[in-house]
PDB file of N, CA and C in Angstrom:
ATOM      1  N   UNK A   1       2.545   2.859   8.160  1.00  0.00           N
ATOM      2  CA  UNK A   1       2.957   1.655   7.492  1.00  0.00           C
ATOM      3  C   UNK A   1       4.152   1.980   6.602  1.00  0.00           C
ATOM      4  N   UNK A   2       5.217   1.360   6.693  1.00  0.00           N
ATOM      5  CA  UNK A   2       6.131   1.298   6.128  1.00  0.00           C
ATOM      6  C   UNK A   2       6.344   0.464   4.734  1.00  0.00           C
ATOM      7  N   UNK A   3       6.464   0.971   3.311  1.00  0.00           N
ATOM      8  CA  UNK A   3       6.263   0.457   2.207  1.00  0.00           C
ATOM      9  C   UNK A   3       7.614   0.579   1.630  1.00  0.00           C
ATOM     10  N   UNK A   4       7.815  -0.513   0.918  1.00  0.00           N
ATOM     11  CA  UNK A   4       9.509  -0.450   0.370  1.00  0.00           C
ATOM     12  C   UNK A   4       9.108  -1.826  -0.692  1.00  0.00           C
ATOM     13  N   UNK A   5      10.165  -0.779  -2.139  1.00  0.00           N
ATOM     14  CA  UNK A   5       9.957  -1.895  -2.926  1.00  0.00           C
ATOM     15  C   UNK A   5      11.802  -2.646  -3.426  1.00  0.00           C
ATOM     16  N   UNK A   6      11.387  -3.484  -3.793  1.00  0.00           N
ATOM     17  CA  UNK A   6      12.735  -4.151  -3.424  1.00  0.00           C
ATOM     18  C   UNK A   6      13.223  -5.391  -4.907  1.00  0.00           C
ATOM     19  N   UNK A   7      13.836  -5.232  -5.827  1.00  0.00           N
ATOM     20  CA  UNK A   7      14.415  -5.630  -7.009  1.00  0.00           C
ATOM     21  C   UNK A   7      15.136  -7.284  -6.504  1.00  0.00           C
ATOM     22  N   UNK A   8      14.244  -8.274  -6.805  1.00  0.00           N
ATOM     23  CA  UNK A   8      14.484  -9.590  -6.435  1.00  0.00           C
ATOM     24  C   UNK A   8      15.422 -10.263  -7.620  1.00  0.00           C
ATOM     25  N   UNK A   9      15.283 -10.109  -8.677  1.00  0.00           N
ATOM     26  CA  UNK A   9      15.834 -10.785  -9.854  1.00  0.00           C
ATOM     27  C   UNK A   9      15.042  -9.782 -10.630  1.00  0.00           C
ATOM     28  N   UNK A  10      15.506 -10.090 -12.486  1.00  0.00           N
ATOM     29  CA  UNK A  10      14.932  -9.075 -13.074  1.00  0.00           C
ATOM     30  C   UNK A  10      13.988  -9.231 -13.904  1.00  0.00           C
ATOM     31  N   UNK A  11      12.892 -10.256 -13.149  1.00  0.00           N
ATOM     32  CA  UNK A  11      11.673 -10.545 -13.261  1.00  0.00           C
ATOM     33  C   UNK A  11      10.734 -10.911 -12.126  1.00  0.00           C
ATOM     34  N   UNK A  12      11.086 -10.469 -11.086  1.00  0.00           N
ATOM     35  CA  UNK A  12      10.666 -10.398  -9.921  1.00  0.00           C
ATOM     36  C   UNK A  12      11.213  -9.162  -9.097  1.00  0.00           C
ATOM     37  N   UNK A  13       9.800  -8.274  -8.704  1.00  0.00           N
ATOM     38  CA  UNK A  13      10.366  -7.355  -7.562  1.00  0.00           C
ATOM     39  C   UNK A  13       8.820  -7.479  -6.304  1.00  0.00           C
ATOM     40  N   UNK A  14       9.740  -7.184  -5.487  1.00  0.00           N
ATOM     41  CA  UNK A  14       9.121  -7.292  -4.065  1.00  0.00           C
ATOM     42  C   UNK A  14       8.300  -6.182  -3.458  1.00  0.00           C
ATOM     43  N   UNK A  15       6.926  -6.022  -2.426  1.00  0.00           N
ATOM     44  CA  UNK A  15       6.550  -5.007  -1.760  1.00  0.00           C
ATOM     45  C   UNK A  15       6.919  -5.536  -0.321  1.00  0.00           C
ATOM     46  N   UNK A  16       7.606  -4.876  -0.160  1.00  0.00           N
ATOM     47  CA  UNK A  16       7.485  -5.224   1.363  1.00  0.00           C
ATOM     48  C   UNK A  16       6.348  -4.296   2.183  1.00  0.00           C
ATOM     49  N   UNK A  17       5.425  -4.366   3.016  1.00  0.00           N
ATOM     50  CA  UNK A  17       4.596  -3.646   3.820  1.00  0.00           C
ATOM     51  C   UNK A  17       4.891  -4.195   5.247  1.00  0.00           C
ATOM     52  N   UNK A  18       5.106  -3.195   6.013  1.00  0.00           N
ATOM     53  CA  UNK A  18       5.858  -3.639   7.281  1.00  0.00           C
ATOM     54  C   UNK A  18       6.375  -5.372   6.948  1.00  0.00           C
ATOM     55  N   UNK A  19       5.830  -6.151   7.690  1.00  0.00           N
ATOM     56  CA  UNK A  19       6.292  -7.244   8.104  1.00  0.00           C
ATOM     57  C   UNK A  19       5.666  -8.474   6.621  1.00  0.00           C
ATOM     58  N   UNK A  20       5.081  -7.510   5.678  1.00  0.00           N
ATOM     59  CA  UNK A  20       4.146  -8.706   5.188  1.00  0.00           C
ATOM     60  C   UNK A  20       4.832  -8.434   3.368  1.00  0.00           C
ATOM     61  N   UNK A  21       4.802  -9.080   2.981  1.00  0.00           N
ATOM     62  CA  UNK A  21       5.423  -9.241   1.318  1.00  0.00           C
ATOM     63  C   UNK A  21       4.159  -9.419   0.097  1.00  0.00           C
ATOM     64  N   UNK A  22       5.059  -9.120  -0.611  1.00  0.00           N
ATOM     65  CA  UNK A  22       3.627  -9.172  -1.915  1.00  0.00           C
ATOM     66  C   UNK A  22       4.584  -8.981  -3.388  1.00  0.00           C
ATOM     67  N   UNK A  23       5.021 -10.171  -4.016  1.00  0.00           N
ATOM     68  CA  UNK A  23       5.394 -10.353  -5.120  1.00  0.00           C
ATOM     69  C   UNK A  23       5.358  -9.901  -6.541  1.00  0.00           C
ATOM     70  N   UNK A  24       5.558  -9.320  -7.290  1.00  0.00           N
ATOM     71  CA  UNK A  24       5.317  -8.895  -9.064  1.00  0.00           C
ATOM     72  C   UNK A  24       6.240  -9.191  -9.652  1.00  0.00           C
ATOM     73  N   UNK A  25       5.897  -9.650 -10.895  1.00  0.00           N
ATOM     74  CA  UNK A  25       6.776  -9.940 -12.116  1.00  0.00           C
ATOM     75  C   UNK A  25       7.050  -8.871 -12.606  1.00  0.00           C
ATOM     76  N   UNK A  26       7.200  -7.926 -12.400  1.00  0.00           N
ATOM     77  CA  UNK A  26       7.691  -6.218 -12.834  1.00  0.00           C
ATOM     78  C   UNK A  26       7.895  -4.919 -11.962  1.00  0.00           C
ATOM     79  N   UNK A  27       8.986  -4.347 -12.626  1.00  0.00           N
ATOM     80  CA  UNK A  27       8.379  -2.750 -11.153  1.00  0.00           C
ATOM     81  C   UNK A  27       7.381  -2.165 -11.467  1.00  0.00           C
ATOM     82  N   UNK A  28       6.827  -1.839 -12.874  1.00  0.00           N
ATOM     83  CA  UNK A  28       5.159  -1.280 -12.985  1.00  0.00           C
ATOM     84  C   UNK A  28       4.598  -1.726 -11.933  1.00  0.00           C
ATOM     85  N   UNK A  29       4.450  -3.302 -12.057  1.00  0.00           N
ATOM     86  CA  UNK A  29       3.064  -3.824 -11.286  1.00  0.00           C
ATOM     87  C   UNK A  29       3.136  -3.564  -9.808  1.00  0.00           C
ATOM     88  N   UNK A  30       4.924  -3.355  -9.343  1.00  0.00           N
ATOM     89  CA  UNK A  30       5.050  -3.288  -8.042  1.00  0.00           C
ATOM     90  C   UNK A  30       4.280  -1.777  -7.686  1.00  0.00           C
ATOM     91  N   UNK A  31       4.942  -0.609  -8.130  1.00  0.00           N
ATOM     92  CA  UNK A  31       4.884   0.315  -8.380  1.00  0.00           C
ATOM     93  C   UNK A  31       3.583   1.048  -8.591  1.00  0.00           C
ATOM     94  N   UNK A  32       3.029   0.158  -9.218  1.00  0.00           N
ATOM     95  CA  UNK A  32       0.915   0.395  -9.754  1.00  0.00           C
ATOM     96  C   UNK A  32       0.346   0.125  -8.172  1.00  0.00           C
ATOM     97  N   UNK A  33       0.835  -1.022  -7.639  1.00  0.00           N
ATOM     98  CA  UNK A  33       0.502  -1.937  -6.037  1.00  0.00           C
ATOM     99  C   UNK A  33       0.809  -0.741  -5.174  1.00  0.00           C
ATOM    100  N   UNK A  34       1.714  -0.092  -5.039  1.00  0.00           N
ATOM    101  CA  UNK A  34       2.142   0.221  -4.056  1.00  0.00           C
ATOM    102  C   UNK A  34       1.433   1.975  -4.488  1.00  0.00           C
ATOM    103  N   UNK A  35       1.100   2.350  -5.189  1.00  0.00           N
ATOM    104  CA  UNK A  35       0.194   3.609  -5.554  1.00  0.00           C
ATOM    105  C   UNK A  35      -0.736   3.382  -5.042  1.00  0.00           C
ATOM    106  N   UNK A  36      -1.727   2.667  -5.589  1.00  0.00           N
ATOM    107  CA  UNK A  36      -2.886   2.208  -5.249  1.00  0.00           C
ATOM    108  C   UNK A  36      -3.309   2.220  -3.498  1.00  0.00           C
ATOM    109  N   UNK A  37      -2.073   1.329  -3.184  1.00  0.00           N
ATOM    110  CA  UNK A  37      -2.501   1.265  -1.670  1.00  0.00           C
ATOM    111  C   UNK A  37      -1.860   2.690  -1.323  1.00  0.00           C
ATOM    112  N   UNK A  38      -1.144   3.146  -1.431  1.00  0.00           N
ATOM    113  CA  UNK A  38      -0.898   4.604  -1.057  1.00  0.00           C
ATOM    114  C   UNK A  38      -2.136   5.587  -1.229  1.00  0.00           C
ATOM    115  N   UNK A  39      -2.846   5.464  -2.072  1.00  0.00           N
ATOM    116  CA  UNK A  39      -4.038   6.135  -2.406  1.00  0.00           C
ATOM    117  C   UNK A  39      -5.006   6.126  -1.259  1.00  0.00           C
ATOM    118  N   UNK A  40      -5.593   4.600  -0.778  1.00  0.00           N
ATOM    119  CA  UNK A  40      -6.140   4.559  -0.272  1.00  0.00           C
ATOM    120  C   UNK A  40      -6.350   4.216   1.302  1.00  0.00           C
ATOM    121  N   UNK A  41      -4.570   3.929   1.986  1.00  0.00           N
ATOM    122  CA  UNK A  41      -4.612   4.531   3.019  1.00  0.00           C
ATOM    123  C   UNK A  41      -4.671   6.048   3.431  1.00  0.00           C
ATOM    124  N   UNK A  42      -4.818   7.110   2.397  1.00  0.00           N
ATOM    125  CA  UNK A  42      -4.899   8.038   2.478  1.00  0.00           C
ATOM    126  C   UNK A  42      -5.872   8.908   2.405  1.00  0.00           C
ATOM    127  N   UNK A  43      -6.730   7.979   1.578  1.00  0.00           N
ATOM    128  CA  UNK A  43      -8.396   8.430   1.212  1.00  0.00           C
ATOM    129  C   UNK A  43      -9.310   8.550   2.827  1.00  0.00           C
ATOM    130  N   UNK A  44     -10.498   9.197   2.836  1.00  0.00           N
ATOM    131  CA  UNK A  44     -11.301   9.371   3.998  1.00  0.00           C
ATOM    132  C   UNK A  44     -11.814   7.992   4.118  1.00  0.00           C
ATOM    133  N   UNK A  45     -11.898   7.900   5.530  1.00  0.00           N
ATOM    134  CA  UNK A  45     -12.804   6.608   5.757  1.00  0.00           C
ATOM    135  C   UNK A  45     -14.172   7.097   6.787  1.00  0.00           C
ATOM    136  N   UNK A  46     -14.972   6.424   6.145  1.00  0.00           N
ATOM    137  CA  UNK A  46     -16.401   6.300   6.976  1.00  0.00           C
ATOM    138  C   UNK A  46     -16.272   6.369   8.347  1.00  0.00           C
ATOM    139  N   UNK A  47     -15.943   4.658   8.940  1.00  0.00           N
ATOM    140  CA  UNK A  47     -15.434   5.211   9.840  1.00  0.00           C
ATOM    141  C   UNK A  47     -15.284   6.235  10.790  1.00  0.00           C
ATOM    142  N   UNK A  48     -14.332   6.531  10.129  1.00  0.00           N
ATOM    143  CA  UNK A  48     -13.529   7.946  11.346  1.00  0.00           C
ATOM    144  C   UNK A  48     -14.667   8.954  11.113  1.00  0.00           C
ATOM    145  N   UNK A  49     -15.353   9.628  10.321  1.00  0.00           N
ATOM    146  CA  UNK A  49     -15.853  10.242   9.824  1.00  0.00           C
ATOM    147  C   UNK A  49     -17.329  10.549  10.871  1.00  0.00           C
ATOM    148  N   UNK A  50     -17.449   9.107  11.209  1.00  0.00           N
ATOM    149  CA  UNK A  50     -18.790   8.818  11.768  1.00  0.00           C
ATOM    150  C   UNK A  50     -18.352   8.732  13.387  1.00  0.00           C
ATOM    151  N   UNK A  51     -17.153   8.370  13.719  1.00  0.00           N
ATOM    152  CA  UNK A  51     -16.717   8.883  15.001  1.00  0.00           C
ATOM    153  C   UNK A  51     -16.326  10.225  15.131  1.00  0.00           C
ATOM    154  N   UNK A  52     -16.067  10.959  14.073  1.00  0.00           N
ATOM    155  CA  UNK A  52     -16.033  12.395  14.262  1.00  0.00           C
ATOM    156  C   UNK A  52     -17.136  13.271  14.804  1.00  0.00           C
ATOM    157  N   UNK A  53     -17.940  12.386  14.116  1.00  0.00           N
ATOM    158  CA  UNK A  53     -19.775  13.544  14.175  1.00  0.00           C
ATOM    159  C   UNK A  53     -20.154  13.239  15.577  1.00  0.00           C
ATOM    160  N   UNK A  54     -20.184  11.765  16.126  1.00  0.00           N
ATOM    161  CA  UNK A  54     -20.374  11.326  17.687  1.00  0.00           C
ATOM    162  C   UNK A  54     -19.646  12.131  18.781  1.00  0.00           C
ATOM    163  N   UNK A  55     -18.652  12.214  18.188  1.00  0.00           N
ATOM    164  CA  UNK A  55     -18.385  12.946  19.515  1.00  0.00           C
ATOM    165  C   UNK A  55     -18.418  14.554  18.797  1.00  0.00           C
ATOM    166  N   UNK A  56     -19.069  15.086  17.990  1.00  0.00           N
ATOM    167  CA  UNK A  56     -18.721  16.219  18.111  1.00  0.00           C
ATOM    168  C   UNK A  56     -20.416  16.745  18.197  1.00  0.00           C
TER     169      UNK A  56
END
């Protein structure tokens, strides 16, 4: 996934995530947004975890 943040006016900045947008009244908040989800596309998921053990 492609994440890009983007300075709209200077009370508005943008996330872009691939194709999809997500608005803040600040770069913190953009910046806090875009950590966060960085965090946790990165974190383990169940999931996979539980298709790991099946086939192994």
């Amino acid at each position: 996934m492609k994440i890009l943040i983007k300075e709209l006016s200077k009370s508005q900045w943008q996330v872009r995530l691939d194709q999809h947008t997500v608005t803040f009244r600040s770069e913190a908040e953009a910046r806090a947004f875009t950590r966060t989800l960085e965090a946790r596309l990165q974190a383990p998921h169940q999931i996979i975890d539980r298709q790991q053990r099946a086939a192994g």
